[in-house]
PDB file of N, CA and C in Angstrom:
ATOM      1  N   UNK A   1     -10.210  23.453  40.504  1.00  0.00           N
ATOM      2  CA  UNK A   1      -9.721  23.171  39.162  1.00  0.00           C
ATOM      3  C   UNK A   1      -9.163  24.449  38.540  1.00  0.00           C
ATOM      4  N   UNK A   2      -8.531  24.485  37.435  1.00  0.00           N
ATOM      5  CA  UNK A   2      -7.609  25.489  36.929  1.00  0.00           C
ATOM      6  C   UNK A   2      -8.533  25.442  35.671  1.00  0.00           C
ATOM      7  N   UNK A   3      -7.908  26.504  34.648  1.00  0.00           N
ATOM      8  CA  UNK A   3      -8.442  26.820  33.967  1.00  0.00           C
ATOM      9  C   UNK A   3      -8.940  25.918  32.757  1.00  0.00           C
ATOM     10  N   UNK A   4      -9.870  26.225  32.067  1.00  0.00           N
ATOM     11  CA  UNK A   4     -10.382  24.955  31.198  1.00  0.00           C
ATOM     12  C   UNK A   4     -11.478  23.969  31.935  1.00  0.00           C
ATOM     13  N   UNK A   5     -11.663  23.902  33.152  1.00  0.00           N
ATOM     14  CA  UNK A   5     -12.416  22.699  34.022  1.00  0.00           C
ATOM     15  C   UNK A   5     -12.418  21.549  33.435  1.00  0.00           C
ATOM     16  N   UNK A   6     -11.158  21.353  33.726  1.00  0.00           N
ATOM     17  CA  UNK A   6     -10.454  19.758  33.543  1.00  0.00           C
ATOM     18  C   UNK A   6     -10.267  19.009  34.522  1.00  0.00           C
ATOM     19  N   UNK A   7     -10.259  17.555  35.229  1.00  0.00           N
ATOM     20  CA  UNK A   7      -9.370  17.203  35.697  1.00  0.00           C
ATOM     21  C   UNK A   7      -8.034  17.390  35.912  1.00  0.00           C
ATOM     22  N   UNK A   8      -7.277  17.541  36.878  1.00  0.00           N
ATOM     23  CA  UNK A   8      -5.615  17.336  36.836  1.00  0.00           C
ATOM     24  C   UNK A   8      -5.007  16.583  37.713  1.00  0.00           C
ATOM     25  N   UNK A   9      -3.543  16.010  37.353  1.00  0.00           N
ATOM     26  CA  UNK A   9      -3.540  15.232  38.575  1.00  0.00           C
ATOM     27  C   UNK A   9      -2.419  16.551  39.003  1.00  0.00           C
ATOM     28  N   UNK A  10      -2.313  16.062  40.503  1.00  0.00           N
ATOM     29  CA  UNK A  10      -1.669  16.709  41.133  1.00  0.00           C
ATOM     30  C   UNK A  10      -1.777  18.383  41.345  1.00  0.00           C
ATOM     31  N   UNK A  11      -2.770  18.709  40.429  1.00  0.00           N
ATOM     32  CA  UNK A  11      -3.185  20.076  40.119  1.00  0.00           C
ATOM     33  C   UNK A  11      -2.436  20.484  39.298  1.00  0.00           C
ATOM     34  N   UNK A  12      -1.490  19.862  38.621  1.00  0.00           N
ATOM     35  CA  UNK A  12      -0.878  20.653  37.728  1.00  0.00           C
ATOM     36  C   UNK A  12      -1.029  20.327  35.845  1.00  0.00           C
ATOM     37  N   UNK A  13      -1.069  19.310  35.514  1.00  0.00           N
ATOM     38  CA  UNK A  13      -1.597  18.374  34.093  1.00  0.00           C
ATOM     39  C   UNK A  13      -2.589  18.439  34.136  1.00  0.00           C
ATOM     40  N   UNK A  14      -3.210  17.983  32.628  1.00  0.00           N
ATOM     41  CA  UNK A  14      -4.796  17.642  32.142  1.00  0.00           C
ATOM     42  C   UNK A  14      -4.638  16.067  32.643  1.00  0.00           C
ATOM     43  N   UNK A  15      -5.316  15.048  33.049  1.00  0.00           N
ATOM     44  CA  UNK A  15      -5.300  13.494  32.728  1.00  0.00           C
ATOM     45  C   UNK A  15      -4.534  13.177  31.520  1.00  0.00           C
ATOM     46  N   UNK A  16      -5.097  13.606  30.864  1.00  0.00           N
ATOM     47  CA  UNK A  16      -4.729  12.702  29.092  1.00  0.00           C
ATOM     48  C   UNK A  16      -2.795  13.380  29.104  1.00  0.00           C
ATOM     49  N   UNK A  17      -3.156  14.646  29.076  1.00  0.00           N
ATOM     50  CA  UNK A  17      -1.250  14.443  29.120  1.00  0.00           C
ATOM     51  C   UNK A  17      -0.087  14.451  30.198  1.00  0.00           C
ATOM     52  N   UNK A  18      -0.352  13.643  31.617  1.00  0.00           N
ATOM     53  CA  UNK A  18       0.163  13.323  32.368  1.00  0.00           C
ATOM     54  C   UNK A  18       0.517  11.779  32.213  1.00  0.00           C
ATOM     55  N   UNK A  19       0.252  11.120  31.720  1.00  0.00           N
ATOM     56  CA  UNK A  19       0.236   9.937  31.413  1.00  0.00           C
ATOM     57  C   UNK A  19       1.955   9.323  31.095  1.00  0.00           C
ATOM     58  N   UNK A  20       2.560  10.520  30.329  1.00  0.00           N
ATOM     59  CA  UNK A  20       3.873  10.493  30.424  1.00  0.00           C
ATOM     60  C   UNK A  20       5.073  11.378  30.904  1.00  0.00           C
ATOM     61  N   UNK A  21       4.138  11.942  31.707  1.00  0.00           N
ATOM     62  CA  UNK A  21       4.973  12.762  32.568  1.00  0.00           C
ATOM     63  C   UNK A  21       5.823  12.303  34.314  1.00  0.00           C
ATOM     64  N   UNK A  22       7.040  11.605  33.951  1.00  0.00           N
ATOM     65  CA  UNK A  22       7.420  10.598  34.892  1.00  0.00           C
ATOM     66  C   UNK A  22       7.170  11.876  36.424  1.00  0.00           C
ATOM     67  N   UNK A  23       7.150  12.635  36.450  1.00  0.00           N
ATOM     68  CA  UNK A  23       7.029  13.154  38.213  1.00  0.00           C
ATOM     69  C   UNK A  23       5.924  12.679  38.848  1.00  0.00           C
ATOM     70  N   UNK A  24       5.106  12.564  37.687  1.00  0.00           N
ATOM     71  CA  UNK A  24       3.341  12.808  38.022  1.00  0.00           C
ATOM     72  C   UNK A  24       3.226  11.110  38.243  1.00  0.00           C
ATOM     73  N   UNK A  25       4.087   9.869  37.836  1.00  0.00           N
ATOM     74  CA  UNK A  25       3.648   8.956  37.919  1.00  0.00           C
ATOM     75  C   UNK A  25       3.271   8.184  39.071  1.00  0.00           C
ATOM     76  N   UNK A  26       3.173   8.123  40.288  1.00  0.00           N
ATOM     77  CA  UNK A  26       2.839   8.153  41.711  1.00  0.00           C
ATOM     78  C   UNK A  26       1.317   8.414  41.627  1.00  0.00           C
ATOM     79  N   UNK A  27       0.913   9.415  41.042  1.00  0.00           N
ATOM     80  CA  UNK A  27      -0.252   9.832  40.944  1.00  0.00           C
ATOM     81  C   UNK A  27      -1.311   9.090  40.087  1.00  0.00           C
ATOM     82  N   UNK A  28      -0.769   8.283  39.138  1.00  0.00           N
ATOM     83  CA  UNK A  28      -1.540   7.687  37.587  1.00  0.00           C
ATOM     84  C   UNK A  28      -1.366   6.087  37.737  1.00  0.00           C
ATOM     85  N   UNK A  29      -2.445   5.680  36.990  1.00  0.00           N
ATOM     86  CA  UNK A  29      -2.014   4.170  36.201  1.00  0.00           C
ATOM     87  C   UNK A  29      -2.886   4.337  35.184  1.00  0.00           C
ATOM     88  N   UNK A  30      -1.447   3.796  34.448  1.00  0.00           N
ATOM     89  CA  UNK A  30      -1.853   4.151  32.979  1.00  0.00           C
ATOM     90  C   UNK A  30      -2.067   2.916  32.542  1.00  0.00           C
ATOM     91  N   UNK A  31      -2.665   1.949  33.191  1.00  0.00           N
ATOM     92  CA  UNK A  31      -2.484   0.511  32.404  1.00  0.00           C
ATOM     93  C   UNK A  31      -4.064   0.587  31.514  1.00  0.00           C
ATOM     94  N   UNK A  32      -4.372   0.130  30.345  1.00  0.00           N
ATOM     95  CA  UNK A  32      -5.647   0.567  29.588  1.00  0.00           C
ATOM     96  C   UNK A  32      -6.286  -0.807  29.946  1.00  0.00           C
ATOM     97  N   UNK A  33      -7.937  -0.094  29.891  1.00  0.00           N
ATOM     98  CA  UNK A  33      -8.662  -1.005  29.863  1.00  0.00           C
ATOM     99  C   UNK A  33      -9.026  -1.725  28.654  1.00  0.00           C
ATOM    100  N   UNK A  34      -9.028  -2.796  28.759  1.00  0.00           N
ATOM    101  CA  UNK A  34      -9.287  -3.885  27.967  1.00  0.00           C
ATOM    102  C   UNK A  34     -10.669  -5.471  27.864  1.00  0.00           C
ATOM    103  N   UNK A  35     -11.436  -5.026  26.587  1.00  0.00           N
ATOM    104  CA  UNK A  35     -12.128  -6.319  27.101  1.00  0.00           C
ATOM    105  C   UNK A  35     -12.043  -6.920  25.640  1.00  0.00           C
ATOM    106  N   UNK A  36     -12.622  -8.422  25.680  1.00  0.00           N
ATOM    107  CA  UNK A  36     -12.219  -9.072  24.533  1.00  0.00           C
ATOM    108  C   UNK A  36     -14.054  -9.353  24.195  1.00  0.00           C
ATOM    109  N   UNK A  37     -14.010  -9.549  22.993  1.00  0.00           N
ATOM    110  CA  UNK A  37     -15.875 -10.211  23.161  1.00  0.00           C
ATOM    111  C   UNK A  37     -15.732 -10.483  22.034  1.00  0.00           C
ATOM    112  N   UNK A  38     -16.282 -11.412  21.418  1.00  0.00           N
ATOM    113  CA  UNK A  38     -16.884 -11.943  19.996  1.00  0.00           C
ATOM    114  C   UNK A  38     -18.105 -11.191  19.295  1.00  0.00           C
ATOM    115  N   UNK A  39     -17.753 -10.720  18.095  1.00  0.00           N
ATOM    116  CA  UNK A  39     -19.248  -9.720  17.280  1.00  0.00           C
ATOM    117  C   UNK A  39     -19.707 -10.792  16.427  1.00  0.00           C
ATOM    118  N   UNK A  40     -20.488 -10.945  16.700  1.00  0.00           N
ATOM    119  CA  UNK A  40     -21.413 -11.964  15.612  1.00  0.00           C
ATOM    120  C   UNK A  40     -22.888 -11.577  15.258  1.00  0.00           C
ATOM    121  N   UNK A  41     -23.933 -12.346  15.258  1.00  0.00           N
ATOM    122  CA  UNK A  41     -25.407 -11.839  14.695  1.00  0.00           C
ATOM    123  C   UNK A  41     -26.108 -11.499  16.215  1.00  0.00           C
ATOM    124  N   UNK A  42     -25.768 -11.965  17.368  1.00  0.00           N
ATOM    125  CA  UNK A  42     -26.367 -11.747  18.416  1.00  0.00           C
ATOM    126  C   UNK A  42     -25.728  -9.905  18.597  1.00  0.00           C
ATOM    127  N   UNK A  43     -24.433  -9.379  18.361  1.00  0.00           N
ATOM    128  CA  UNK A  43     -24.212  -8.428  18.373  1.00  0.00           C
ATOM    129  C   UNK A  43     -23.444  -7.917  17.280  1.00  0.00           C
ATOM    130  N   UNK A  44     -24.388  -6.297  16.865  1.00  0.00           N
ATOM    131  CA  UNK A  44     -24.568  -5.953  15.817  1.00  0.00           C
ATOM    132  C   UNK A  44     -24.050  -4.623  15.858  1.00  0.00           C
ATOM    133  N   UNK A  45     -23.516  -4.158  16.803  1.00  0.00           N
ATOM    134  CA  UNK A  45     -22.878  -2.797  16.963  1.00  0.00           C
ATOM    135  C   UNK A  45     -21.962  -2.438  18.022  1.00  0.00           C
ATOM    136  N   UNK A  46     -20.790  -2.520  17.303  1.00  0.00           N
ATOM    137  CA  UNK A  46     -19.551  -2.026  17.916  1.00  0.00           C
ATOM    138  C   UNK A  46     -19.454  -0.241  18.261  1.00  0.00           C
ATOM    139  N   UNK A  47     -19.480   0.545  19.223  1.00  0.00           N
ATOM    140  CA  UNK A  47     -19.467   1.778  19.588  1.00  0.00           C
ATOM    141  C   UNK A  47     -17.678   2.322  20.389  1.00  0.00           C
ATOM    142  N   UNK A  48     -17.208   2.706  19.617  1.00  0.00           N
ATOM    143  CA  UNK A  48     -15.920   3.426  20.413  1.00  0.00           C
ATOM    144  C   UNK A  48     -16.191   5.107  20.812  1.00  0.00           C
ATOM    145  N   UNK A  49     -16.120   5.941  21.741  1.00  0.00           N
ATOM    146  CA  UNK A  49     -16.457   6.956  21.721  1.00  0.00           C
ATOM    147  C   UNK A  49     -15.850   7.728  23.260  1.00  0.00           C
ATOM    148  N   UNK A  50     -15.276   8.559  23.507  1.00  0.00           N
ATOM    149  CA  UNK A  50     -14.733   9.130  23.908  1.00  0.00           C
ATOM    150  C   UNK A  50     -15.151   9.795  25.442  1.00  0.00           C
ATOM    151  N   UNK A  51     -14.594  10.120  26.037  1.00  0.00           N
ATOM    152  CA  UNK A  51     -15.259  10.158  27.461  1.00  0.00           C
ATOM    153  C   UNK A  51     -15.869  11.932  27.454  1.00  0.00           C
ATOM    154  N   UNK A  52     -15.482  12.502  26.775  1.00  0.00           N
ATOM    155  CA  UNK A  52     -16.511  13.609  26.303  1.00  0.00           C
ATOM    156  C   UNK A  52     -17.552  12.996  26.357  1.00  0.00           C
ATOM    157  N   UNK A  53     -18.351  12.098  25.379  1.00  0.00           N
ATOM    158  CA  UNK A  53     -19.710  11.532  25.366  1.00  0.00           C
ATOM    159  C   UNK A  53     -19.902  10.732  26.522  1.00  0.00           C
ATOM    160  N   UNK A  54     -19.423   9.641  27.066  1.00  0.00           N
ATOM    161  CA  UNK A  54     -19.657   9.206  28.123  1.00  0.00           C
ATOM    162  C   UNK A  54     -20.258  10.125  29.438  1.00  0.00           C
ATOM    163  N   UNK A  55     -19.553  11.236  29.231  1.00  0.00           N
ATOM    164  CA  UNK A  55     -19.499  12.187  30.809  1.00  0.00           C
ATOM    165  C   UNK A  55     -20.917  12.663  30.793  1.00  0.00           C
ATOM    166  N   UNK A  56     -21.578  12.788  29.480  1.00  0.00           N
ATOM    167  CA  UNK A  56     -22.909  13.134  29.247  1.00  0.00           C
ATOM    168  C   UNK A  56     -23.980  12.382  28.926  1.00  0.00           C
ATOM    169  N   UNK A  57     -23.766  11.166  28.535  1.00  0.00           N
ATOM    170  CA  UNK A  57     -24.579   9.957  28.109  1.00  0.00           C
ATOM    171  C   UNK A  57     -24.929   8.490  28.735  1.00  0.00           C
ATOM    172  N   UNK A  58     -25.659   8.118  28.739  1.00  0.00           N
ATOM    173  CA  UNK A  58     -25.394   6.704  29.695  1.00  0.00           C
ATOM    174  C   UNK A  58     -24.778   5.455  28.253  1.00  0.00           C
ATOM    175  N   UNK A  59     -24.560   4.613  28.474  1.00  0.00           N
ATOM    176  CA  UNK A  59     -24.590   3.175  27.682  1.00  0.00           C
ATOM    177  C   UNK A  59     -25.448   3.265  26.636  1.00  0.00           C
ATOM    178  N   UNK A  60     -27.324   2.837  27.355  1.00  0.00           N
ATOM    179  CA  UNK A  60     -28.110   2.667  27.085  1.00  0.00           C
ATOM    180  C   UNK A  60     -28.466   4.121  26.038  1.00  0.00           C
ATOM    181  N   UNK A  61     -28.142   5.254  26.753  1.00  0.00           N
ATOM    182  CA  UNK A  61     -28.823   5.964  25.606  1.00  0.00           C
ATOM    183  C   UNK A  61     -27.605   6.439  24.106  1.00  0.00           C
ATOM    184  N   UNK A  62     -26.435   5.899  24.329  1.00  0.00           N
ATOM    185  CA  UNK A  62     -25.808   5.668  23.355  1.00  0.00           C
ATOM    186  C   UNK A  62     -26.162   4.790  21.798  1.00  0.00           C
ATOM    187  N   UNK A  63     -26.377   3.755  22.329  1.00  0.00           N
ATOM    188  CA  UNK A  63     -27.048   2.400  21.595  1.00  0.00           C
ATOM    189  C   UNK A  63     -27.977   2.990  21.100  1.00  0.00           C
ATOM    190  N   UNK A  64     -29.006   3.076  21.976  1.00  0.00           N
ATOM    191  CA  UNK A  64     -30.010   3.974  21.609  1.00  0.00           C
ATOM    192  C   UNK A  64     -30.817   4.725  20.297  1.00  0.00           C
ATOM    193  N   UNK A  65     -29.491   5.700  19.768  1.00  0.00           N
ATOM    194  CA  UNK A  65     -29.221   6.588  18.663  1.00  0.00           C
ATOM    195  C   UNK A  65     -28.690   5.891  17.749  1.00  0.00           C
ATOM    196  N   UNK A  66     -27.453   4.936  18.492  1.00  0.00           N
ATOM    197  CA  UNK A  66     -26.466   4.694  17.131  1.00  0.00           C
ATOM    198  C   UNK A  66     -27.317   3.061  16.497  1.00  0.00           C
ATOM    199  N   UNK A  67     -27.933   2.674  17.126  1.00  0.00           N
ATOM    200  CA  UNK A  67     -29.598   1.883  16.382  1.00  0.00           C
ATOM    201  C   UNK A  67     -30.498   2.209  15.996  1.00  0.00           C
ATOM    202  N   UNK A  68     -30.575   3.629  15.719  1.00  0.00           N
ATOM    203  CA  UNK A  68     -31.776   3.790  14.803  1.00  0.00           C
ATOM    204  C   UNK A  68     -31.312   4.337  13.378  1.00  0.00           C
ATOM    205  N   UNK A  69     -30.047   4.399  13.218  1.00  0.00           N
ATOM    206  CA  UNK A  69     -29.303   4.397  11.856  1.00  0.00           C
ATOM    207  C   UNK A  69     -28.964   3.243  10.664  1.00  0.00           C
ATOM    208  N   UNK A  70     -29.305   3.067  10.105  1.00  0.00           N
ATOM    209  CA  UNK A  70     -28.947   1.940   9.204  1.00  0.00           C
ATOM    210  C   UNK A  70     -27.422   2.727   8.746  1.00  0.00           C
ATOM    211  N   UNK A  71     -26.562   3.647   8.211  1.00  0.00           N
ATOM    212  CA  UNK A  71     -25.026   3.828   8.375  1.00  0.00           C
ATOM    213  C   UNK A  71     -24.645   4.619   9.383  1.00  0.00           C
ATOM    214  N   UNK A  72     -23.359   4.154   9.840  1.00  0.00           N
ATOM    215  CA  UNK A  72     -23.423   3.990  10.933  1.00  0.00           C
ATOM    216  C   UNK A  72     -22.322   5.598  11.315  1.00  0.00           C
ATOM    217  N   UNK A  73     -22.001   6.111  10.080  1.00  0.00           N
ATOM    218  CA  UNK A  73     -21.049   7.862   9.950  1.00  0.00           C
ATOM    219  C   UNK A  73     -22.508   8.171  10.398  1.00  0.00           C
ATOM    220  N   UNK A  74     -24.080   7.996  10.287  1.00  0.00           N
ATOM    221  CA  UNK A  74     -24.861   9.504  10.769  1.00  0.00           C
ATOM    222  C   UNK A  74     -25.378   9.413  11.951  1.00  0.00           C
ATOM    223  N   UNK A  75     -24.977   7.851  12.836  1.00  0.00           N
ATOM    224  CA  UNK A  75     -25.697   7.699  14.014  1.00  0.00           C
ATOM    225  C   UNK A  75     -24.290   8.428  15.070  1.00  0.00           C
ATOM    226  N   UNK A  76     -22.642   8.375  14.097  1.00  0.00           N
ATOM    227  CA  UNK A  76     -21.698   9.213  14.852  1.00  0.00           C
ATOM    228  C   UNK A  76     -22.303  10.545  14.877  1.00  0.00           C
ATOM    229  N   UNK A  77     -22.276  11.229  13.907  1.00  0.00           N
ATOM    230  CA  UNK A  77     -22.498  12.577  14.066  1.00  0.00           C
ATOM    231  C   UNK A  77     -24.109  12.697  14.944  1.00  0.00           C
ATOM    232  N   UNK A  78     -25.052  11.563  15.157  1.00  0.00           N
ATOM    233  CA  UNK A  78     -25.941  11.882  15.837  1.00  0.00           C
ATOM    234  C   UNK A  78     -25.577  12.218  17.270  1.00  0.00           C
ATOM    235  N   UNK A  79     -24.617  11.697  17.765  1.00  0.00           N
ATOM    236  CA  UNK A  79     -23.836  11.095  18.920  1.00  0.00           C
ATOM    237  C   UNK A  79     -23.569  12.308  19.470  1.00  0.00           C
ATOM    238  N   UNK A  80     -22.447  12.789  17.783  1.00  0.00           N
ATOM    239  CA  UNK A  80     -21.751  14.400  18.475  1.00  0.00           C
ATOM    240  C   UNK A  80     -22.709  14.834  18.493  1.00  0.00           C
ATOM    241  N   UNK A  81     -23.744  15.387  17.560  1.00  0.00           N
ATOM    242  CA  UNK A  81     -24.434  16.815  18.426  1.00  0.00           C
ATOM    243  C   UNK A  81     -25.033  16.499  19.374  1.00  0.00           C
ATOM    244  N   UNK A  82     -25.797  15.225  19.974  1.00  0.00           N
ATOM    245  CA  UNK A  82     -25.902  14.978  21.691  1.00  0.00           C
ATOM    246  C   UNK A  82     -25.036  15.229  22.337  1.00  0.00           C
ATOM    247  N   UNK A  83     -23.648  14.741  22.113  1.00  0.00           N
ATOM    248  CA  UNK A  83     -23.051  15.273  23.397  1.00  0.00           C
ATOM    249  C   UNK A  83     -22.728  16.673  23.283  1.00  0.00           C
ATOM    250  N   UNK A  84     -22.646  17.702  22.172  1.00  0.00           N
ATOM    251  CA  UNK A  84     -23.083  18.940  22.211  1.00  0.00           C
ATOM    252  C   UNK A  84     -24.337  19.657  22.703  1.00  0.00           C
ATOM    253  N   UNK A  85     -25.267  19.180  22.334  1.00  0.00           N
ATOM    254  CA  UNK A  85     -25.985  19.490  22.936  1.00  0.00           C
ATOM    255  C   UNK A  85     -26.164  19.697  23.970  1.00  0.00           C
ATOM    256  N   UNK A  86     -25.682  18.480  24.971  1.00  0.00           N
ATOM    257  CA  UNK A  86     -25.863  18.365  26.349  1.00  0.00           C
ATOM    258  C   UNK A  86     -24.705  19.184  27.168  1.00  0.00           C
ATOM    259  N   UNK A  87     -23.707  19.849  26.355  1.00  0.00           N
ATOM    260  CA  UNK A  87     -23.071  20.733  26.918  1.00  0.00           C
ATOM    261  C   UNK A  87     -21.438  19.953  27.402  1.00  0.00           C
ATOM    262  N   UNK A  88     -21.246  19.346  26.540  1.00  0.00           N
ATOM    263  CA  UNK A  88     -19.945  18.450  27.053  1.00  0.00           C
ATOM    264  C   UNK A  88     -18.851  19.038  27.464  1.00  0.00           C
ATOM    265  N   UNK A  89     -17.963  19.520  28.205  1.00  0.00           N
ATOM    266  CA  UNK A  89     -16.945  20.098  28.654  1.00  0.00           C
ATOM    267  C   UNK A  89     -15.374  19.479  27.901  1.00  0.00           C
ATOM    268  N   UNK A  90     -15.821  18.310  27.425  1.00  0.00           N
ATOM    269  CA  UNK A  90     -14.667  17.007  26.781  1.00  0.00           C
ATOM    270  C   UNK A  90     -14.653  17.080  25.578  1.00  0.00           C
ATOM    271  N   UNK A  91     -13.722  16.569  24.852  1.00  0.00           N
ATOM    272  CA  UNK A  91     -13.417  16.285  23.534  1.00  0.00           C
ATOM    273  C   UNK A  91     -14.559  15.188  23.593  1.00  0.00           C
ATOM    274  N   UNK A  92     -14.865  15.270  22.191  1.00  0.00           N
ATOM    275  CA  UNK A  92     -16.090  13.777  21.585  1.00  0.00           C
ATOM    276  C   UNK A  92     -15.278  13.564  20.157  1.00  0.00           C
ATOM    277  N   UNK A  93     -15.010  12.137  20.946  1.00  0.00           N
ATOM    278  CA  UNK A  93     -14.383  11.180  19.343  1.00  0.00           C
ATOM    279  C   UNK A  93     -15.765   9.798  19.568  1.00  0.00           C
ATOM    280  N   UNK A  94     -15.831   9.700  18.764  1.00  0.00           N
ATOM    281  CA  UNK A  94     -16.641   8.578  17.999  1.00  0.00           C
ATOM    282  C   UNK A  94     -16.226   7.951  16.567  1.00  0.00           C
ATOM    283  N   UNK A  95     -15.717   6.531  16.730  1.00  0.00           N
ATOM    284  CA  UNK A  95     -15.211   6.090  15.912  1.00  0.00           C
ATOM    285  C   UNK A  95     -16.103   4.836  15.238  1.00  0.00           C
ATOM    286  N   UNK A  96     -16.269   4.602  14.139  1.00  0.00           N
ATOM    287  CA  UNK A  96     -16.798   3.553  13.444  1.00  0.00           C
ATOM    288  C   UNK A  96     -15.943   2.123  12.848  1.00  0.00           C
TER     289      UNK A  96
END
């Protein structure tokens, strides 16, 4: 890996900005993942959050944190300083 300890494709891009870089496209699919689900009373917490946190967190211990908050801005920032904590190498977005 090159500097930063990023992913790259081809060794030369980060992931995130190869995506539109037509040489590199051979290398990528950029098609996004997608799922559809219904939120109702059986489910009570929607989590968007960034593969910074993922790379350091499981599912389960996501939920975890962001359920023991009644609002749901301090179970984000609980989020970030876990995945700080744990030493994340990635950007951490967490969205509400």
């Amino acid at each position: 890996m090159l500097s930063g300890d990023v992913p790259r494709v081809n060794r030369q891009l980060a992931v995130s900005r190869a995506f539109d870089d037509k040489s590199l496209k051979s290398h990528l699919q950029s098609d996004p993942d997608i799922q559809w689900t219904t939120i109702n009373n059986n489910k009570n917490i929607l989590i968007i959050v960034s593969d910074g946190l993922w790379k350091v967190m499981s599912n389960q211990e996501v939920v975890d944190i962001a359920k023991k908050f009644k609002y749901p801005q301090k179970g984000l920032k609980q989020l970030i300083a876990e995945g700080v904590k744990r030493d994340s190498k990635d950007d951490i977005l967490c969205c509400c």
